[in-house]
N, C-alpha and C. Protein backbone atom coordinates (compact mmCIF):
# COMPACT_ATOMS: atom_id res chain seq x y z
N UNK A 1 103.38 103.73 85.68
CA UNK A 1 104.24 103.55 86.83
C UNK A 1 103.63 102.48 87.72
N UNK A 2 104.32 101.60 88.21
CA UNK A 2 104.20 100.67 88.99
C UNK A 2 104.74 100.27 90.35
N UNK A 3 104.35 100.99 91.24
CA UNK A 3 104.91 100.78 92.76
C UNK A 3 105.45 99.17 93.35
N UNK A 4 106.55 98.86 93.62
CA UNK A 4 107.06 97.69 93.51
C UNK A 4 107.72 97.41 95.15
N UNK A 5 107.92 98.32 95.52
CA UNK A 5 108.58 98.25 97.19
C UNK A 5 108.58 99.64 98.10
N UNK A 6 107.86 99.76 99.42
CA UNK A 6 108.01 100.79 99.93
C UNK A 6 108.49 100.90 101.21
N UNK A 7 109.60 101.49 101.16
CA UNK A 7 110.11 101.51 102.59
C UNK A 7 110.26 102.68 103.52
N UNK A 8 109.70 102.84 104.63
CA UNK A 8 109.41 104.27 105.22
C UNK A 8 109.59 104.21 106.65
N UNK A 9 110.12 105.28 107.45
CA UNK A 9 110.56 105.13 109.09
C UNK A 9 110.17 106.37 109.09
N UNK A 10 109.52 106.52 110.46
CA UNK A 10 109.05 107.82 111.08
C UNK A 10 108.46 109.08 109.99
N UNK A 11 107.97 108.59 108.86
CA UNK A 11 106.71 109.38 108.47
C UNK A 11 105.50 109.36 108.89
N UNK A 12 105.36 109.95 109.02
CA UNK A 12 103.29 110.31 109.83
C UNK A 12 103.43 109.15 110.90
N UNK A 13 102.39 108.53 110.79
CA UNK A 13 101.89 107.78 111.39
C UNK A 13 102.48 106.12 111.90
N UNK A 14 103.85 106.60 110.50
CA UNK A 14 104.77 105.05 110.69
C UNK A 14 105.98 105.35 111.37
N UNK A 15 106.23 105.26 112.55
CA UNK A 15 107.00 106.15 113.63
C UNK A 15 108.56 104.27 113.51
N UNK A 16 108.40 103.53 113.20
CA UNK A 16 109.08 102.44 113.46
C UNK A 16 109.28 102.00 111.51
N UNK A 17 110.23 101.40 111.52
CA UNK A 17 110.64 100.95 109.89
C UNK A 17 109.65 100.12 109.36
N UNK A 18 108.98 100.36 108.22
CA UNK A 18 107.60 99.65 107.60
C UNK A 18 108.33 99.16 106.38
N UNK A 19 108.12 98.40 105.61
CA UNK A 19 108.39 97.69 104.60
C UNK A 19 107.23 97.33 103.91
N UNK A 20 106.66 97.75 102.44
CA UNK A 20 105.71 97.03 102.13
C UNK A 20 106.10 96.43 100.75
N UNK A 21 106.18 94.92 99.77
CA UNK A 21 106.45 94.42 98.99
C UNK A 21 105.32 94.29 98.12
N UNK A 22 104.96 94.97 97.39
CA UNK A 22 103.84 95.28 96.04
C UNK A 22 104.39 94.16 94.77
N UNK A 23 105.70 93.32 95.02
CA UNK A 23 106.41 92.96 93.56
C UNK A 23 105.26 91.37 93.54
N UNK A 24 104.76 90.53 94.15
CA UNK A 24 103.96 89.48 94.45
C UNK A 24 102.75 89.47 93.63
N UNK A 25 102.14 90.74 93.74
CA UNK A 25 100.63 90.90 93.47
C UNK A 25 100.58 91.61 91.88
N UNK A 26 99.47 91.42 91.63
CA UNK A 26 98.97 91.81 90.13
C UNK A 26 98.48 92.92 90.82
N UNK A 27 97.19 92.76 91.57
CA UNK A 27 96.55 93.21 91.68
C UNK A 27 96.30 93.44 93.62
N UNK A 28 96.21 95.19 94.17
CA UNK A 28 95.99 94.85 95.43
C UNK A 28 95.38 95.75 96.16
N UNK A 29 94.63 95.78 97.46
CA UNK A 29 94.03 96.57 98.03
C UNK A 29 94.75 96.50 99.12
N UNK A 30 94.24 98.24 99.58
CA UNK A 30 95.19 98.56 101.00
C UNK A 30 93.61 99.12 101.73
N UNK A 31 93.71 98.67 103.23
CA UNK A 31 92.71 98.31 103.49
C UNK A 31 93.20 98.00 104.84
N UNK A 32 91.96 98.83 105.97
CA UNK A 32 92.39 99.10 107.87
C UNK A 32 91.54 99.75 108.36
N UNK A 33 91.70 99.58 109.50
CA UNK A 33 90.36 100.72 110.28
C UNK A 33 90.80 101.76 110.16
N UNK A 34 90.14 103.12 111.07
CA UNK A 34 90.14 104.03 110.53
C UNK A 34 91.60 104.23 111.04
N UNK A 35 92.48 105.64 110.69
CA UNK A 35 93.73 106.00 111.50
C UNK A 35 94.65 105.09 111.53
N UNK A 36 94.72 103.94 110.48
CA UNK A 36 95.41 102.52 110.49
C UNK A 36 96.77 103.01 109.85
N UNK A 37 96.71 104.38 108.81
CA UNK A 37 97.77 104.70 107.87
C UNK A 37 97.77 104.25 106.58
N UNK A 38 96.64 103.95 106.12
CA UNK A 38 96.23 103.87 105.21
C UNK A 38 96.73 104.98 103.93
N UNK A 39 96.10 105.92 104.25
CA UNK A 39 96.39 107.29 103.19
C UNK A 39 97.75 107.34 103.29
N UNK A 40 98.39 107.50 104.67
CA UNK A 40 99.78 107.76 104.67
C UNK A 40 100.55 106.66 104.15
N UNK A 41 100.43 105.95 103.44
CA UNK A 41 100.91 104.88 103.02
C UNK A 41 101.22 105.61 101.10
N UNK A 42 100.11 105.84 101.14
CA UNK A 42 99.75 106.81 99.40
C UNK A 42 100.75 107.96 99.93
N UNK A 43 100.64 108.73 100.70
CA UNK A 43 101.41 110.22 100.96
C UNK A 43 102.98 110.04 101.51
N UNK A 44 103.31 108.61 101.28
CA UNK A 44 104.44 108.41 101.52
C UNK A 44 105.62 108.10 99.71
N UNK A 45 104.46 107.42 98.78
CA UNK A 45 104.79 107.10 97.83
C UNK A 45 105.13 108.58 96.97
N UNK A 46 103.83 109.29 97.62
CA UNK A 46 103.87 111.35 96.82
C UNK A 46 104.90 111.65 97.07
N UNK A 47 105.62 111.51 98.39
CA UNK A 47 106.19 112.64 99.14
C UNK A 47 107.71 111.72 98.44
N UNK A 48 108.02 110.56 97.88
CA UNK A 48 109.27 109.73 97.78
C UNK A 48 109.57 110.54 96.43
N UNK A 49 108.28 109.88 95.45
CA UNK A 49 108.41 110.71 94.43
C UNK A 49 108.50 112.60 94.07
N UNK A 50 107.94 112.88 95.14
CA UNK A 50 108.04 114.54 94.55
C UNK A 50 108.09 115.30 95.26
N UNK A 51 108.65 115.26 96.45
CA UNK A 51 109.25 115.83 97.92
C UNK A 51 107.99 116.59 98.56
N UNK A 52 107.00 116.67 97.97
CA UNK A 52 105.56 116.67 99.01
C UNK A 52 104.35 116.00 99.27
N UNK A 53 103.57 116.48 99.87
CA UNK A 53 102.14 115.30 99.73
C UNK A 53 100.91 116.77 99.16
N UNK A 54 100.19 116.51 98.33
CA UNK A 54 99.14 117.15 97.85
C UNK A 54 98.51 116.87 98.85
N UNK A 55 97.68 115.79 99.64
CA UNK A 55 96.55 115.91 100.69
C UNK A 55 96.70 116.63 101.94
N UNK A 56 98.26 116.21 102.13
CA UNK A 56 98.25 117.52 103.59
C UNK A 56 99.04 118.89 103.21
N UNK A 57 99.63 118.57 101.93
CA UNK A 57 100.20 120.13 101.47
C UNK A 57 101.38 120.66 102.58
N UNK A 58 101.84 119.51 102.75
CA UNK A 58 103.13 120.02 103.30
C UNK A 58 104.55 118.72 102.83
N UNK A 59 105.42 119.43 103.52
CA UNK A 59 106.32 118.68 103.06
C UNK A 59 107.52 118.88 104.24
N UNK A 60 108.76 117.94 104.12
CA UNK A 60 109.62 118.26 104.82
C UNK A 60 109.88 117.89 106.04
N UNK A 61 109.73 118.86 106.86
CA UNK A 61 110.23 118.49 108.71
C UNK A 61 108.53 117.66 108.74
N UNK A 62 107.37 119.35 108.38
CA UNK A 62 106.24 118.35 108.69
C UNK A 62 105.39 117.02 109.00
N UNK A 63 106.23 115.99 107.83
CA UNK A 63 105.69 115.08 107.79
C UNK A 63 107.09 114.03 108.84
N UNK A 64 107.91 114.36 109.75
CA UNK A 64 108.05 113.24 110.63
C UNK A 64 106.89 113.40 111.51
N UNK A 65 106.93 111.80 112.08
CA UNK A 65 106.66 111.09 113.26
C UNK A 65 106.48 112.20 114.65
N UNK A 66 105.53 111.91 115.08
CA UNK A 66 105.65 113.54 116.51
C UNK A 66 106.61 112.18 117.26
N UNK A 67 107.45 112.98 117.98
CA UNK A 67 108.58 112.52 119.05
C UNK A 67 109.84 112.10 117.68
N UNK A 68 110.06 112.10 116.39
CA UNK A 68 110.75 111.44 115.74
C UNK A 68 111.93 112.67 115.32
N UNK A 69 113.00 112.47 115.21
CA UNK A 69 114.07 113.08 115.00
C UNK A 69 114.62 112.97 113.38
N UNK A 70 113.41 111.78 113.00
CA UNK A 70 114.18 112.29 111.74
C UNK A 70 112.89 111.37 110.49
N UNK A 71 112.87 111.35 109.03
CA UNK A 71 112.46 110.06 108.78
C UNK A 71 112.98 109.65 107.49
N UNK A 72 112.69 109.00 106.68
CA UNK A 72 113.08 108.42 105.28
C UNK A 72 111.75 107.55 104.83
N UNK A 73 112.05 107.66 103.36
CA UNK A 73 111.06 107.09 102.61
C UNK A 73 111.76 106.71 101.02
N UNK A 74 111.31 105.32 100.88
CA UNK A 74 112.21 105.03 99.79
C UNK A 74 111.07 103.88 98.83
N UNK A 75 111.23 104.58 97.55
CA UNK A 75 110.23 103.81 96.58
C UNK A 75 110.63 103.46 95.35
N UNK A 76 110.80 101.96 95.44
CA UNK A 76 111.18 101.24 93.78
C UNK A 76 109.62 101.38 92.97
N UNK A 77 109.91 101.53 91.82
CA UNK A 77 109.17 101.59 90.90
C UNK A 77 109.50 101.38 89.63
N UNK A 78 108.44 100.60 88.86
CA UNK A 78 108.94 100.41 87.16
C UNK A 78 107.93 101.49 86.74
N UNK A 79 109.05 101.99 85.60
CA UNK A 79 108.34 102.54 84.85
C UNK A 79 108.46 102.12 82.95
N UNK A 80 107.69 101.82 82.80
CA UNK A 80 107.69 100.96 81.28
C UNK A 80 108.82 99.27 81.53
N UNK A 81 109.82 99.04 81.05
CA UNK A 81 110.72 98.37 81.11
C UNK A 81 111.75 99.04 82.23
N UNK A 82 112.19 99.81 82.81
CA UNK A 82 113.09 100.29 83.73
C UNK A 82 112.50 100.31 85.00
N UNK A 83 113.54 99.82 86.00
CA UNK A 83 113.07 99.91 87.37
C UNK A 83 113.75 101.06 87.43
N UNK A 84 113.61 101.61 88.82
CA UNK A 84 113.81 103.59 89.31
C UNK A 84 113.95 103.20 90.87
N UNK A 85 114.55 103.62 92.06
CA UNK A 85 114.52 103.57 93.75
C UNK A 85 114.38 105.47 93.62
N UNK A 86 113.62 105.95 94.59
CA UNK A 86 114.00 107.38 95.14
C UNK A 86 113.68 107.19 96.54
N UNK A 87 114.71 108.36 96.68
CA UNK A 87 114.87 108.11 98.69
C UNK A 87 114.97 109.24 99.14
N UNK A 88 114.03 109.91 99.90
CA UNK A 88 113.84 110.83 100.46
C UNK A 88 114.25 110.64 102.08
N UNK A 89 115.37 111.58 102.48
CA UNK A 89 114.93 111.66 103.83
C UNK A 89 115.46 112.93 104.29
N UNK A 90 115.49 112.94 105.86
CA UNK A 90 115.50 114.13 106.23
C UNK A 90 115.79 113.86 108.09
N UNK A 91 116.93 114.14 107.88
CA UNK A 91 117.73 113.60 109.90
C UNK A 91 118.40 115.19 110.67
N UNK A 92 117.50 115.52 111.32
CA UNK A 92 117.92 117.08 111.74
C UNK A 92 117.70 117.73 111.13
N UNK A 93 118.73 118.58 110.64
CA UNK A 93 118.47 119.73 109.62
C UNK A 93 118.89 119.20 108.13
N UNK A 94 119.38 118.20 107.76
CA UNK A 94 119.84 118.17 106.61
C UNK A 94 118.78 116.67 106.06
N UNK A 95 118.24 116.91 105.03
CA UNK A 95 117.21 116.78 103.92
C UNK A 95 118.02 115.86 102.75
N UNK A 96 117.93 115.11 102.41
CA UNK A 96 118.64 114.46 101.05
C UNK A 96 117.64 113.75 100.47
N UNK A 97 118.08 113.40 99.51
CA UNK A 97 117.60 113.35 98.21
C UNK A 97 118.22 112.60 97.06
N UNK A 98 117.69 111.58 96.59
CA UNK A 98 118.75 110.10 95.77
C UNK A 98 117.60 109.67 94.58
N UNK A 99 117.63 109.62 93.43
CA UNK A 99 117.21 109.02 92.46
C UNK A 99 117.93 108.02 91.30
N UNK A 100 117.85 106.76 91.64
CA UNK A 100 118.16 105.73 91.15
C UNK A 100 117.70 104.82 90.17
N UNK A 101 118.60 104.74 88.70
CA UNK A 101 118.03 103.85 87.76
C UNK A 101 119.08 101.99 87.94
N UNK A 102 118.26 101.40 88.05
CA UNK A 102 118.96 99.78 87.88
C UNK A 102 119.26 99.91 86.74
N UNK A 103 120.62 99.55 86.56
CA UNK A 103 121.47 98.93 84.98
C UNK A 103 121.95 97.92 84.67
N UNK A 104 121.86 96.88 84.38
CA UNK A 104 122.71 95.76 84.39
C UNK A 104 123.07 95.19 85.89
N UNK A 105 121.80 95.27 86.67
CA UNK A 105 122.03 94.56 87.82
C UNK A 105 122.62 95.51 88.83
N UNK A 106 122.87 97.33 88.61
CA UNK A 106 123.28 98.24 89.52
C UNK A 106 122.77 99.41 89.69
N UNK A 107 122.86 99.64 90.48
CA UNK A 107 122.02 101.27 90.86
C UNK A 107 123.28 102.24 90.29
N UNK A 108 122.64 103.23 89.68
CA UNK A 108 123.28 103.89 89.26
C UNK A 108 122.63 105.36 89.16
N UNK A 109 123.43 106.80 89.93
CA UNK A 109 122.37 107.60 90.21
C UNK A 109 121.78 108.56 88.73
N UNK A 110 120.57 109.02 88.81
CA UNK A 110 120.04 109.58 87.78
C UNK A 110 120.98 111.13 87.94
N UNK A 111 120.46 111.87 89.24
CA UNK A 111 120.62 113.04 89.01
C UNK A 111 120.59 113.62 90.65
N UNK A 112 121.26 115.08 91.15
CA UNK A 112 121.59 114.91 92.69
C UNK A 112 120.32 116.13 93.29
N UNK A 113 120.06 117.07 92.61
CA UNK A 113 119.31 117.90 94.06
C UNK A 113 117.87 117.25 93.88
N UNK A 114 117.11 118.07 95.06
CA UNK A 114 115.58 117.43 95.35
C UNK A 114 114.86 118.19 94.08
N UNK A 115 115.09 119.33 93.43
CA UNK A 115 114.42 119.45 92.61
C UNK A 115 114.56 119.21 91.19
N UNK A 116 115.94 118.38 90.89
CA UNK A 116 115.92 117.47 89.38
C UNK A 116 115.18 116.68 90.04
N UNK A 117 115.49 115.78 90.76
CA UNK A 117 114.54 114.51 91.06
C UNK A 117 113.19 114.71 90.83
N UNK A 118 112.45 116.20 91.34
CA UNK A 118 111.25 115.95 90.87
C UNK A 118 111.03 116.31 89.49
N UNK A 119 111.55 117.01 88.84
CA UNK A 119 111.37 117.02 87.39
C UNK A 119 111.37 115.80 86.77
N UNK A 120 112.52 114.87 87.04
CA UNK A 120 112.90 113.56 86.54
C UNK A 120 112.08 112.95 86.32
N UNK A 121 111.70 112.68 87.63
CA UNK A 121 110.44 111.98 87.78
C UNK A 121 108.69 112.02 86.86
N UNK A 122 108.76 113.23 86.92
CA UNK A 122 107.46 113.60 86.50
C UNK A 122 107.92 113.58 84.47
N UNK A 123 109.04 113.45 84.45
CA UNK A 123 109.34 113.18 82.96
C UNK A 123 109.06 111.61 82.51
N UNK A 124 109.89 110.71 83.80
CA UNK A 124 109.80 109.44 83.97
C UNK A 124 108.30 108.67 84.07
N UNK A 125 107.45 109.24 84.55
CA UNK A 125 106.11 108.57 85.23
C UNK A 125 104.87 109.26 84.41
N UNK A 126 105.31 110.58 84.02
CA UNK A 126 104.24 111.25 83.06
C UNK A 126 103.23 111.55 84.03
N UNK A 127 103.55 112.04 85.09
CA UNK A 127 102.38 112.68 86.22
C UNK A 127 103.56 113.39 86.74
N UNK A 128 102.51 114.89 87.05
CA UNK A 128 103.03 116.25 88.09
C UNK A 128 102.55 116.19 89.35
């Protein structure tokens, strides 16, 4: 699996819309002082792919932004020859959940609740 674009608003520590473009580099380091969001940058990619984070062991409302009403997190990725988008978010009370394969130049969805997506995934990427 190959992380290719990450886009995230009001998770942890990224309270404002972050964008990061991984498609440029071969090779790259993530790298800040301390409390920079570093990790949450990794626990944003967990939480896109598999609706939690293993390091803080939570999931859900938990991980918005303190003062934030809501957040999203969205991660392209190849896996072998196929690109994949999943988009996690969560605005009030209602939580959604989107897993996307590119076809011929279109998104087209894989499959609808949060917990095919994580099966999917972990079929797709070969990590639980």
């Amino acid at each position: 699996m190959r992380p290719m674009k990450l886009e995230l608003k009001g998770f942890t520590s990224f309270r404002e819309r972050s964008e990061i473009d991984f498609r440029a580099f071969d090779l790259f380091a993530i790298t800040g002082q301390t409390g920079a969001g570093k990790t949450s940058l990794l626990d944003a990619m967990t939480y896109a792919l598999y609706g939690k984070t293993s390091r803080l062991n939570r999931a859900g409302r938990d991980l918005i932004s303190q003062g934030a009403t809501g957040m999203s997190v969205s991660l392209l990725f190849r896996a072998g020859r196929d690109e994949y988008r999943v988009t996690r978010a969560i605005h009030g009370s209602t939580a959604t959940a989107c897993l996307e394969k590119l076809e011929q130049g279109k998104w087209h969805n894989v499959c609808g609740t949060a917990g095919e997506i994580g099966q999917k995934v972990e079929r797709i990427i070969g990590l639980d």
